[in-house]
PDB file of N, CA and C in Angstrom:
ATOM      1  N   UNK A   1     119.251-215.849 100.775  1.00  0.00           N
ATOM      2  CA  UNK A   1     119.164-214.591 101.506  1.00  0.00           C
ATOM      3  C   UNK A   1     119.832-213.489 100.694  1.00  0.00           C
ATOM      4  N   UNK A   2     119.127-212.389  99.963  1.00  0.00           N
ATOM      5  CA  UNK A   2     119.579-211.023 100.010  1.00  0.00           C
ATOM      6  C   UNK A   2     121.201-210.513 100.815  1.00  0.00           C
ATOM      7  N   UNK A   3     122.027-210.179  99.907  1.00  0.00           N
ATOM      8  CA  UNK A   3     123.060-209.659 100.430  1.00  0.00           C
ATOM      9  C   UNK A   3     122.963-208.332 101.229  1.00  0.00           C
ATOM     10  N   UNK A   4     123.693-208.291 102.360  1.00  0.00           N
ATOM     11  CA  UNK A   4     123.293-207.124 103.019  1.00  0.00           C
ATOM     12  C   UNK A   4     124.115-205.842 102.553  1.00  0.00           C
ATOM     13  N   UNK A   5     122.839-204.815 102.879  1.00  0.00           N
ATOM     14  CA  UNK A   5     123.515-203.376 102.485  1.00  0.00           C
ATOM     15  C   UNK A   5     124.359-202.777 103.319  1.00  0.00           C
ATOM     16  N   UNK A   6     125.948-202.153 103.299  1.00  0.00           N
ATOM     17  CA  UNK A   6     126.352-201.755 103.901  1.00  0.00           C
ATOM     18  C   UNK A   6     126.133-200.517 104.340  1.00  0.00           C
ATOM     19  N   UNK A   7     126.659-199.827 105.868  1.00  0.00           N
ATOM     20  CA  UNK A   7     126.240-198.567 106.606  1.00  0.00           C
ATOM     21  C   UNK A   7     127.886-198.278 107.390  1.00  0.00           C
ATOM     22  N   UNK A   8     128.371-197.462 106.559  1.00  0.00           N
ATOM     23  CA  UNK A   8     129.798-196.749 106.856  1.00  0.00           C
ATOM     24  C   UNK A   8     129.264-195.847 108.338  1.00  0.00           C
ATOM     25  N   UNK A   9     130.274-196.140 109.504  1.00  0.00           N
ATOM     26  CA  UNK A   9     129.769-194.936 110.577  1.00  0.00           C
ATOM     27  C   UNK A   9     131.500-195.074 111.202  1.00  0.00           C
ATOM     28  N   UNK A  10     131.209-193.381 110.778  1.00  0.00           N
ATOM     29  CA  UNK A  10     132.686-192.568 111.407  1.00  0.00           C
ATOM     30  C   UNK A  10     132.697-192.539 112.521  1.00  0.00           C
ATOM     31  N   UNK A  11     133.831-193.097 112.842  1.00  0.00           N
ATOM     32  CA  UNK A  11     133.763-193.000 114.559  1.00  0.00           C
ATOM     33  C   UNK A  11     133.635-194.247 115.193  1.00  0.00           C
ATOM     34  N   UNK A  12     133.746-195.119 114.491  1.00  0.00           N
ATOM     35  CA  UNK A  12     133.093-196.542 115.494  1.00  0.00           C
ATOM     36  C   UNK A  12     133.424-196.713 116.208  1.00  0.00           C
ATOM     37  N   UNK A  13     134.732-196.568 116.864  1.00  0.00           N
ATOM     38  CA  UNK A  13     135.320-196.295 118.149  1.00  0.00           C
ATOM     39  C   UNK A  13     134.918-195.715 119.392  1.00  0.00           C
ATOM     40  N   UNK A  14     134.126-194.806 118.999  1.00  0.00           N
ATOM     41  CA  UNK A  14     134.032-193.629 119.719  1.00  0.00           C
ATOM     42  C   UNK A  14     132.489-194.013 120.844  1.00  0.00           C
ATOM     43  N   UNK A  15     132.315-193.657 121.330  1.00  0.00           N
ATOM     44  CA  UNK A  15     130.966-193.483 122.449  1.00  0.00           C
ATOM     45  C   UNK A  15     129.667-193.677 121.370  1.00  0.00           C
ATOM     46  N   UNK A  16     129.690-192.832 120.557  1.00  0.00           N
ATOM     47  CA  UNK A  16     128.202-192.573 120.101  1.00  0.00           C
ATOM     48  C   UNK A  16     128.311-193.529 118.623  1.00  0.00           C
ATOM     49  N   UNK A  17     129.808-193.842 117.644  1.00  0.00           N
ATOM     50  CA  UNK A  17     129.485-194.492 117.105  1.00  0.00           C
ATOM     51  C   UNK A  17     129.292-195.961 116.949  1.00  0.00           C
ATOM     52  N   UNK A  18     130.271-195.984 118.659  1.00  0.00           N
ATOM     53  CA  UNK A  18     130.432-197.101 118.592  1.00  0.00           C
ATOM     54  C   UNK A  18     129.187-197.863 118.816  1.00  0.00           C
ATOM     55  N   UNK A  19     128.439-197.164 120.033  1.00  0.00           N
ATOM     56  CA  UNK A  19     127.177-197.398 119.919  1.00  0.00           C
ATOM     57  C   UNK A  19     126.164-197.900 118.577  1.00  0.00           C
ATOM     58  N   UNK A  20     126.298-197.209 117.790  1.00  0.00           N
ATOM     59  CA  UNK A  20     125.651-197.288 116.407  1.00  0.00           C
ATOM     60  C   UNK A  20     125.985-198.434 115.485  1.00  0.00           C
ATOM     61  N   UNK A  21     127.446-199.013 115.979  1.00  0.00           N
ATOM     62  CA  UNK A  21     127.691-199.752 115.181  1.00  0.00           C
ATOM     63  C   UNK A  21     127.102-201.114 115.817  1.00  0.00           C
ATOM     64  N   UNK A  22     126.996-201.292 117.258  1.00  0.00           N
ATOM     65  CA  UNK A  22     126.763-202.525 117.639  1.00  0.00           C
ATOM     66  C   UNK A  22     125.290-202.603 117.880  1.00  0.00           C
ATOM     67  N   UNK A  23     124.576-201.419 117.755  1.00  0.00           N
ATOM     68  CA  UNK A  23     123.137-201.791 117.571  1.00  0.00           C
ATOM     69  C   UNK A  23     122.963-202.023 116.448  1.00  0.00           C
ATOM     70  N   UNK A  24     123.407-201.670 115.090  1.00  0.00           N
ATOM     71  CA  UNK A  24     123.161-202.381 113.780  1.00  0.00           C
ATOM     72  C   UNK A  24     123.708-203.885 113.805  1.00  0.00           C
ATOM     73  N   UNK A  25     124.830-204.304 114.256  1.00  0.00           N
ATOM     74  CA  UNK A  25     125.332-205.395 114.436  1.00  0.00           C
ATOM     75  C   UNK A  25     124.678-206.273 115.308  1.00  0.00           C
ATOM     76  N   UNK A  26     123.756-206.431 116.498  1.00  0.00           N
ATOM     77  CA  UNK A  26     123.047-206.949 117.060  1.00  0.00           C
ATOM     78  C   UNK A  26     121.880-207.380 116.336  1.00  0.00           C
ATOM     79  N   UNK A  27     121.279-206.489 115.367  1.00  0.00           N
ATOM     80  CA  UNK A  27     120.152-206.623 114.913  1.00  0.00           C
ATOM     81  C   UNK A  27     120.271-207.574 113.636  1.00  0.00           C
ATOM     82  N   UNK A  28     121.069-208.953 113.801  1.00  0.00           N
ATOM     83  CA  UNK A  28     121.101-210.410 112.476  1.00  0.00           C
ATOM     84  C   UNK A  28     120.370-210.264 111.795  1.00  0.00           C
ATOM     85  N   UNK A  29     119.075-209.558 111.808  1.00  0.00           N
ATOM     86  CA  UNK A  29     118.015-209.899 110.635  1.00  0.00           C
ATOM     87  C   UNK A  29     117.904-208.195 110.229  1.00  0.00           C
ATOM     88  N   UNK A  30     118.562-207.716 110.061  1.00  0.00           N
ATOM     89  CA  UNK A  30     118.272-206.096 109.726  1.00  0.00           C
ATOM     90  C   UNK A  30     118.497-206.105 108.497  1.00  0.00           C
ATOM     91  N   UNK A  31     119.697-206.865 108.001  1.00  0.00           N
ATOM     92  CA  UNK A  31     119.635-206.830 106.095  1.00  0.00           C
ATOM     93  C   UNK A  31     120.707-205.388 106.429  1.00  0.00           C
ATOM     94  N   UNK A  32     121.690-205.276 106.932  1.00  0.00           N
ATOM     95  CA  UNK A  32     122.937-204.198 107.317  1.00  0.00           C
ATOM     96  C   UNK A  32     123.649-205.075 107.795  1.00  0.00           C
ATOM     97  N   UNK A  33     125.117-204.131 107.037  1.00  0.00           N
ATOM     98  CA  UNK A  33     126.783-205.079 107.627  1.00  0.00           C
ATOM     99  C   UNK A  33     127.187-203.386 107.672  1.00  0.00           C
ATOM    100  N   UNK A  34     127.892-203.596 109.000  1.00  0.00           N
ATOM    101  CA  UNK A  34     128.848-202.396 109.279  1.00  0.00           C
ATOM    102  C   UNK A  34     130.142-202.332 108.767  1.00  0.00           C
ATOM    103  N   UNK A  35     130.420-201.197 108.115  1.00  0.00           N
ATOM    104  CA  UNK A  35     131.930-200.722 108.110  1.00  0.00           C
ATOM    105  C   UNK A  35     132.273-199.718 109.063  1.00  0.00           C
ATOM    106  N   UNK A  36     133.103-200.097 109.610  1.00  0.00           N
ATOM    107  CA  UNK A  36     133.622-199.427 110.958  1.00  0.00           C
ATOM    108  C   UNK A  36     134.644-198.304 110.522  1.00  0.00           C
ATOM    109  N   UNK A  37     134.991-196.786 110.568  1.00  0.00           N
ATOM    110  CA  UNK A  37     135.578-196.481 110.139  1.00  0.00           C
ATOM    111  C   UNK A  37     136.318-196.090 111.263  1.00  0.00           C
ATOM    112  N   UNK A  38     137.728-195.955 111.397  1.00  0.00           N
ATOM    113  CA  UNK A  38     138.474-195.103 112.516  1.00  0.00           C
ATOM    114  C   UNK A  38     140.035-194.892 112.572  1.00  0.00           C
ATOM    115  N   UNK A  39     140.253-193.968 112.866  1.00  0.00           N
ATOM    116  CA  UNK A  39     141.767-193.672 113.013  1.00  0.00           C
ATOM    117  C   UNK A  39     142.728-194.754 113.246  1.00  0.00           C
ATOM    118  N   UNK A  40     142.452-195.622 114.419  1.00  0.00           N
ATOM    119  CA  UNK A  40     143.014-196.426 115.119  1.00  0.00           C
ATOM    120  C   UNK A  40     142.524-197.798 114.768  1.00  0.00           C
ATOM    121  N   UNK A  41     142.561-198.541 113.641  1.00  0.00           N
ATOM    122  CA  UNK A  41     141.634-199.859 113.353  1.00  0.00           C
ATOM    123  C   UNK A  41     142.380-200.749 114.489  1.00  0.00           C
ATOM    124  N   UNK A  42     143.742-200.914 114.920  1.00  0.00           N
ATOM    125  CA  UNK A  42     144.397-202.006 115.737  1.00  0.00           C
ATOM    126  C   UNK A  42     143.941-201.919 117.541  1.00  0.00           C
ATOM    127  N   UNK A  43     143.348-200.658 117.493  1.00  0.00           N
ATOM    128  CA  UNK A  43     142.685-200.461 118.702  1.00  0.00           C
ATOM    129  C   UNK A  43     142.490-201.717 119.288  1.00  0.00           C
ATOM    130  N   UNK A  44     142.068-201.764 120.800  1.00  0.00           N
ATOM    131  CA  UNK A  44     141.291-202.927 121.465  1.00  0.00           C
ATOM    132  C   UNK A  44     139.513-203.022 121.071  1.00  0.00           C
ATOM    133  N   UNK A  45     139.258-201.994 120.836  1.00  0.00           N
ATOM    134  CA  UNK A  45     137.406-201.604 120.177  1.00  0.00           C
ATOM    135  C   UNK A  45     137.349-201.530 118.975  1.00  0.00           C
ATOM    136  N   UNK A  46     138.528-201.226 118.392  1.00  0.00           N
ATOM    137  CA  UNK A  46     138.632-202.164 116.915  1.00  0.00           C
ATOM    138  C   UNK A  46     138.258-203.512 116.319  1.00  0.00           C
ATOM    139  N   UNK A  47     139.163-203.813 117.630  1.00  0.00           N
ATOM    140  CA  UNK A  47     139.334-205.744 117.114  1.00  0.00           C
ATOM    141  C   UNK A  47     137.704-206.316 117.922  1.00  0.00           C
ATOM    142  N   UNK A  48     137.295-205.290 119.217  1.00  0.00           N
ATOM    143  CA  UNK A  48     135.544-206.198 119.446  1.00  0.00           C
ATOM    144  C   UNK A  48     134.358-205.691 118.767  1.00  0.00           C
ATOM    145  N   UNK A  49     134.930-204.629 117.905  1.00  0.00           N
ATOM    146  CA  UNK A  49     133.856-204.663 116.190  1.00  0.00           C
ATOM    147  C   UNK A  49     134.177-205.782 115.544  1.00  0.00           C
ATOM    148  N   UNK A  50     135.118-205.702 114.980  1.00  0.00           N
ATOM    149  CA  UNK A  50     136.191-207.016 114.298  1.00  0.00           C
ATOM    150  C   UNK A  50     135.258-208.205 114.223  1.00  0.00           C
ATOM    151  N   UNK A  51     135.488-208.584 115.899  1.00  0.00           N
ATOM    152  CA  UNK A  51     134.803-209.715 116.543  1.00  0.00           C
ATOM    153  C   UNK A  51     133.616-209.863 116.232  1.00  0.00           C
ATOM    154  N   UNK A  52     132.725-208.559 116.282  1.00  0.00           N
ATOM    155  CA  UNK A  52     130.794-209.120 116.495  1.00  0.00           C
ATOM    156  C   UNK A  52     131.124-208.709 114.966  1.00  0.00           C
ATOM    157  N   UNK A  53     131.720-208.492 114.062  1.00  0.00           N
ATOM    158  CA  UNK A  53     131.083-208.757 112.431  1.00  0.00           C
ATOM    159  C   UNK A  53     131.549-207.830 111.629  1.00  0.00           C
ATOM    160  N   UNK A  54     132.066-206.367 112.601  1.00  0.00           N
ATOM    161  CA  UNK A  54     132.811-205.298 111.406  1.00  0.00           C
ATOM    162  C   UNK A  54     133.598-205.434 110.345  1.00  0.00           C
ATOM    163  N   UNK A  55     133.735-204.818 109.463  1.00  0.00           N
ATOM    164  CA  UNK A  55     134.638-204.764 108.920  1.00  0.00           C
ATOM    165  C   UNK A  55     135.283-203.239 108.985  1.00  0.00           C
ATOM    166  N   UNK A  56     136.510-203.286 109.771  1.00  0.00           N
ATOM    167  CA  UNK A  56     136.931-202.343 110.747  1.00  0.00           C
ATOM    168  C   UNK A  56     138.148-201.376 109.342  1.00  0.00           C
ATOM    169  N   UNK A  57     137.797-200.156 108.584  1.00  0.00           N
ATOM    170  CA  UNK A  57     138.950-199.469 108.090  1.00  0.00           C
ATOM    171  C   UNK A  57     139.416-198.472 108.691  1.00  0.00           C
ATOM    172  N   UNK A  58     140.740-197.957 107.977  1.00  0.00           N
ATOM    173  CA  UNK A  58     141.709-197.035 108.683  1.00  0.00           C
ATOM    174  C   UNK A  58     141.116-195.652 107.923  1.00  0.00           C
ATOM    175  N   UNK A  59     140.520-194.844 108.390  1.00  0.00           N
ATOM    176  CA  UNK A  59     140.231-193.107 107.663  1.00  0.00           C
ATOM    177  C   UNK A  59     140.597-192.563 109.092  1.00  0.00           C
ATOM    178  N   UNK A  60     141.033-191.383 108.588  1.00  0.00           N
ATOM    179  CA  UNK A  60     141.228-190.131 108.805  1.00  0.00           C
ATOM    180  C   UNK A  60     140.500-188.468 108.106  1.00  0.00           C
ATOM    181  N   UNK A  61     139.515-188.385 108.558  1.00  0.00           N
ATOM    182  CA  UNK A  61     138.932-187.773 107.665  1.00  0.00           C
ATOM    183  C   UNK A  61     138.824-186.073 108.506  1.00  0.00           C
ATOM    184  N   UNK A  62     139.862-186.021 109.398  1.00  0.00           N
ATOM    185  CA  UNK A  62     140.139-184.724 110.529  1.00  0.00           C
ATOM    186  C   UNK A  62     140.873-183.871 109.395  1.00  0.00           C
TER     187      UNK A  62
END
Protein backbone atom coordinates (compact mmCIF):
# COMPACT_ATOMS: atom_id res chain seq x y z
CA UNK A 1 0.00 0.00 0.00
CA UNK A 2 1.09 3.60 -1.02
CA UNK A 3 2.05 5.72 1.94
CA UNK A 4 -0.48 8.19 2.79
CA UNK A 5 -0.35 11.90 2.00
CA UNK A 6 -0.59 14.10 4.78
CA UNK A 7 -3.45 17.13 5.26
CA UNK A 8 -2.36 19.71 8.11
CA UNK A 9 -5.92 21.40 9.39
CA UNK A 10 -5.69 24.36 11.83
CA UNK A 11 -7.99 24.13 14.27
CA UNK A 12 -8.69 20.51 14.81
CA UNK A 13 -10.13 21.22 17.89
CA UNK A 14 -12.41 23.48 16.93
CA UNK A 15 -16.19 22.86 15.45
CA UNK A 16 -15.39 23.15 11.81
CA UNK A 17 -11.93 21.64 11.97
CA UNK A 18 -12.54 19.29 13.98
CA UNK A 19 -15.09 18.22 11.79
CA UNK A 20 -12.62 18.04 8.87
CA UNK A 21 -10.35 16.14 10.59
CA UNK A 22 -12.61 13.18 11.44
CA UNK A 23 -14.20 13.06 8.10
CA UNK A 24 -10.73 12.56 6.54
CA UNK A 25 -10.02 10.12 9.33
CA UNK A 26 -13.16 8.03 8.82
CA UNK A 27 -12.53 7.72 5.27
CA UNK A 28 -9.48 4.30 5.76
CA UNK A 29 -9.23 4.12 2.14
CA UNK A 30 -8.76 7.90 1.20
CA UNK A 31 -4.84 7.57 0.92
CA UNK A 32 -4.83 10.87 3.82
CA UNK A 33 -3.34 10.90 7.49
CA UNK A 34 -4.25 13.95 9.49
CA UNK A 35 -2.08 16.32 11.32
CA UNK A 36 -4.06 17.92 13.82
CA UNK A 37 -2.84 21.25 14.57
CA UNK A 38 -3.88 23.22 17.88
CA UNK A 39 -3.08 25.36 20.69
CA UNK A 40 -4.09 22.93 23.27
CA UNK A 41 -2.69 19.31 21.96
CA UNK A 42 -3.38 17.82 25.86
CA UNK A 43 -6.95 18.86 25.39
CA UNK A 44 -9.73 16.09 25.90
CA UNK A 45 -10.41 16.50 21.67
CA UNK A 46 -6.89 16.30 21.39
CA UNK A 47 -6.34 12.98 22.81
CA UNK A 48 -10.00 11.61 20.63
CA UNK A 49 -8.00 12.78 17.40
CA UNK A 50 -5.02 11.07 19.06
CA UNK A 51 -7.30 8.08 19.39
CA UNK A 52 -9.06 7.73 15.75
CA UNK A 53 -5.34 8.23 14.12
CA UNK A 54 -4.10 12.01 14.48
CA UNK A 55 -1.15 13.00 14.85
CA UNK A 56 -2.09 15.85 17.19
CA UNK A 57 0.81 19.17 17.19
CA UNK A 58 1.17 22.16 19.38
CA UNK A 59 0.98 25.66 16.85
CA UNK A 60 0.03 28.76 17.64
CA UNK A 61 -0.23 30.55 14.65
CA UNK A 62 -2.64 33.74 16.38
Amino acid sequence: MAEKRVIAVVGATGSQGGGLARAILADAGGGFAVRALTRHPDSDTARELTALGAEVVKADIG
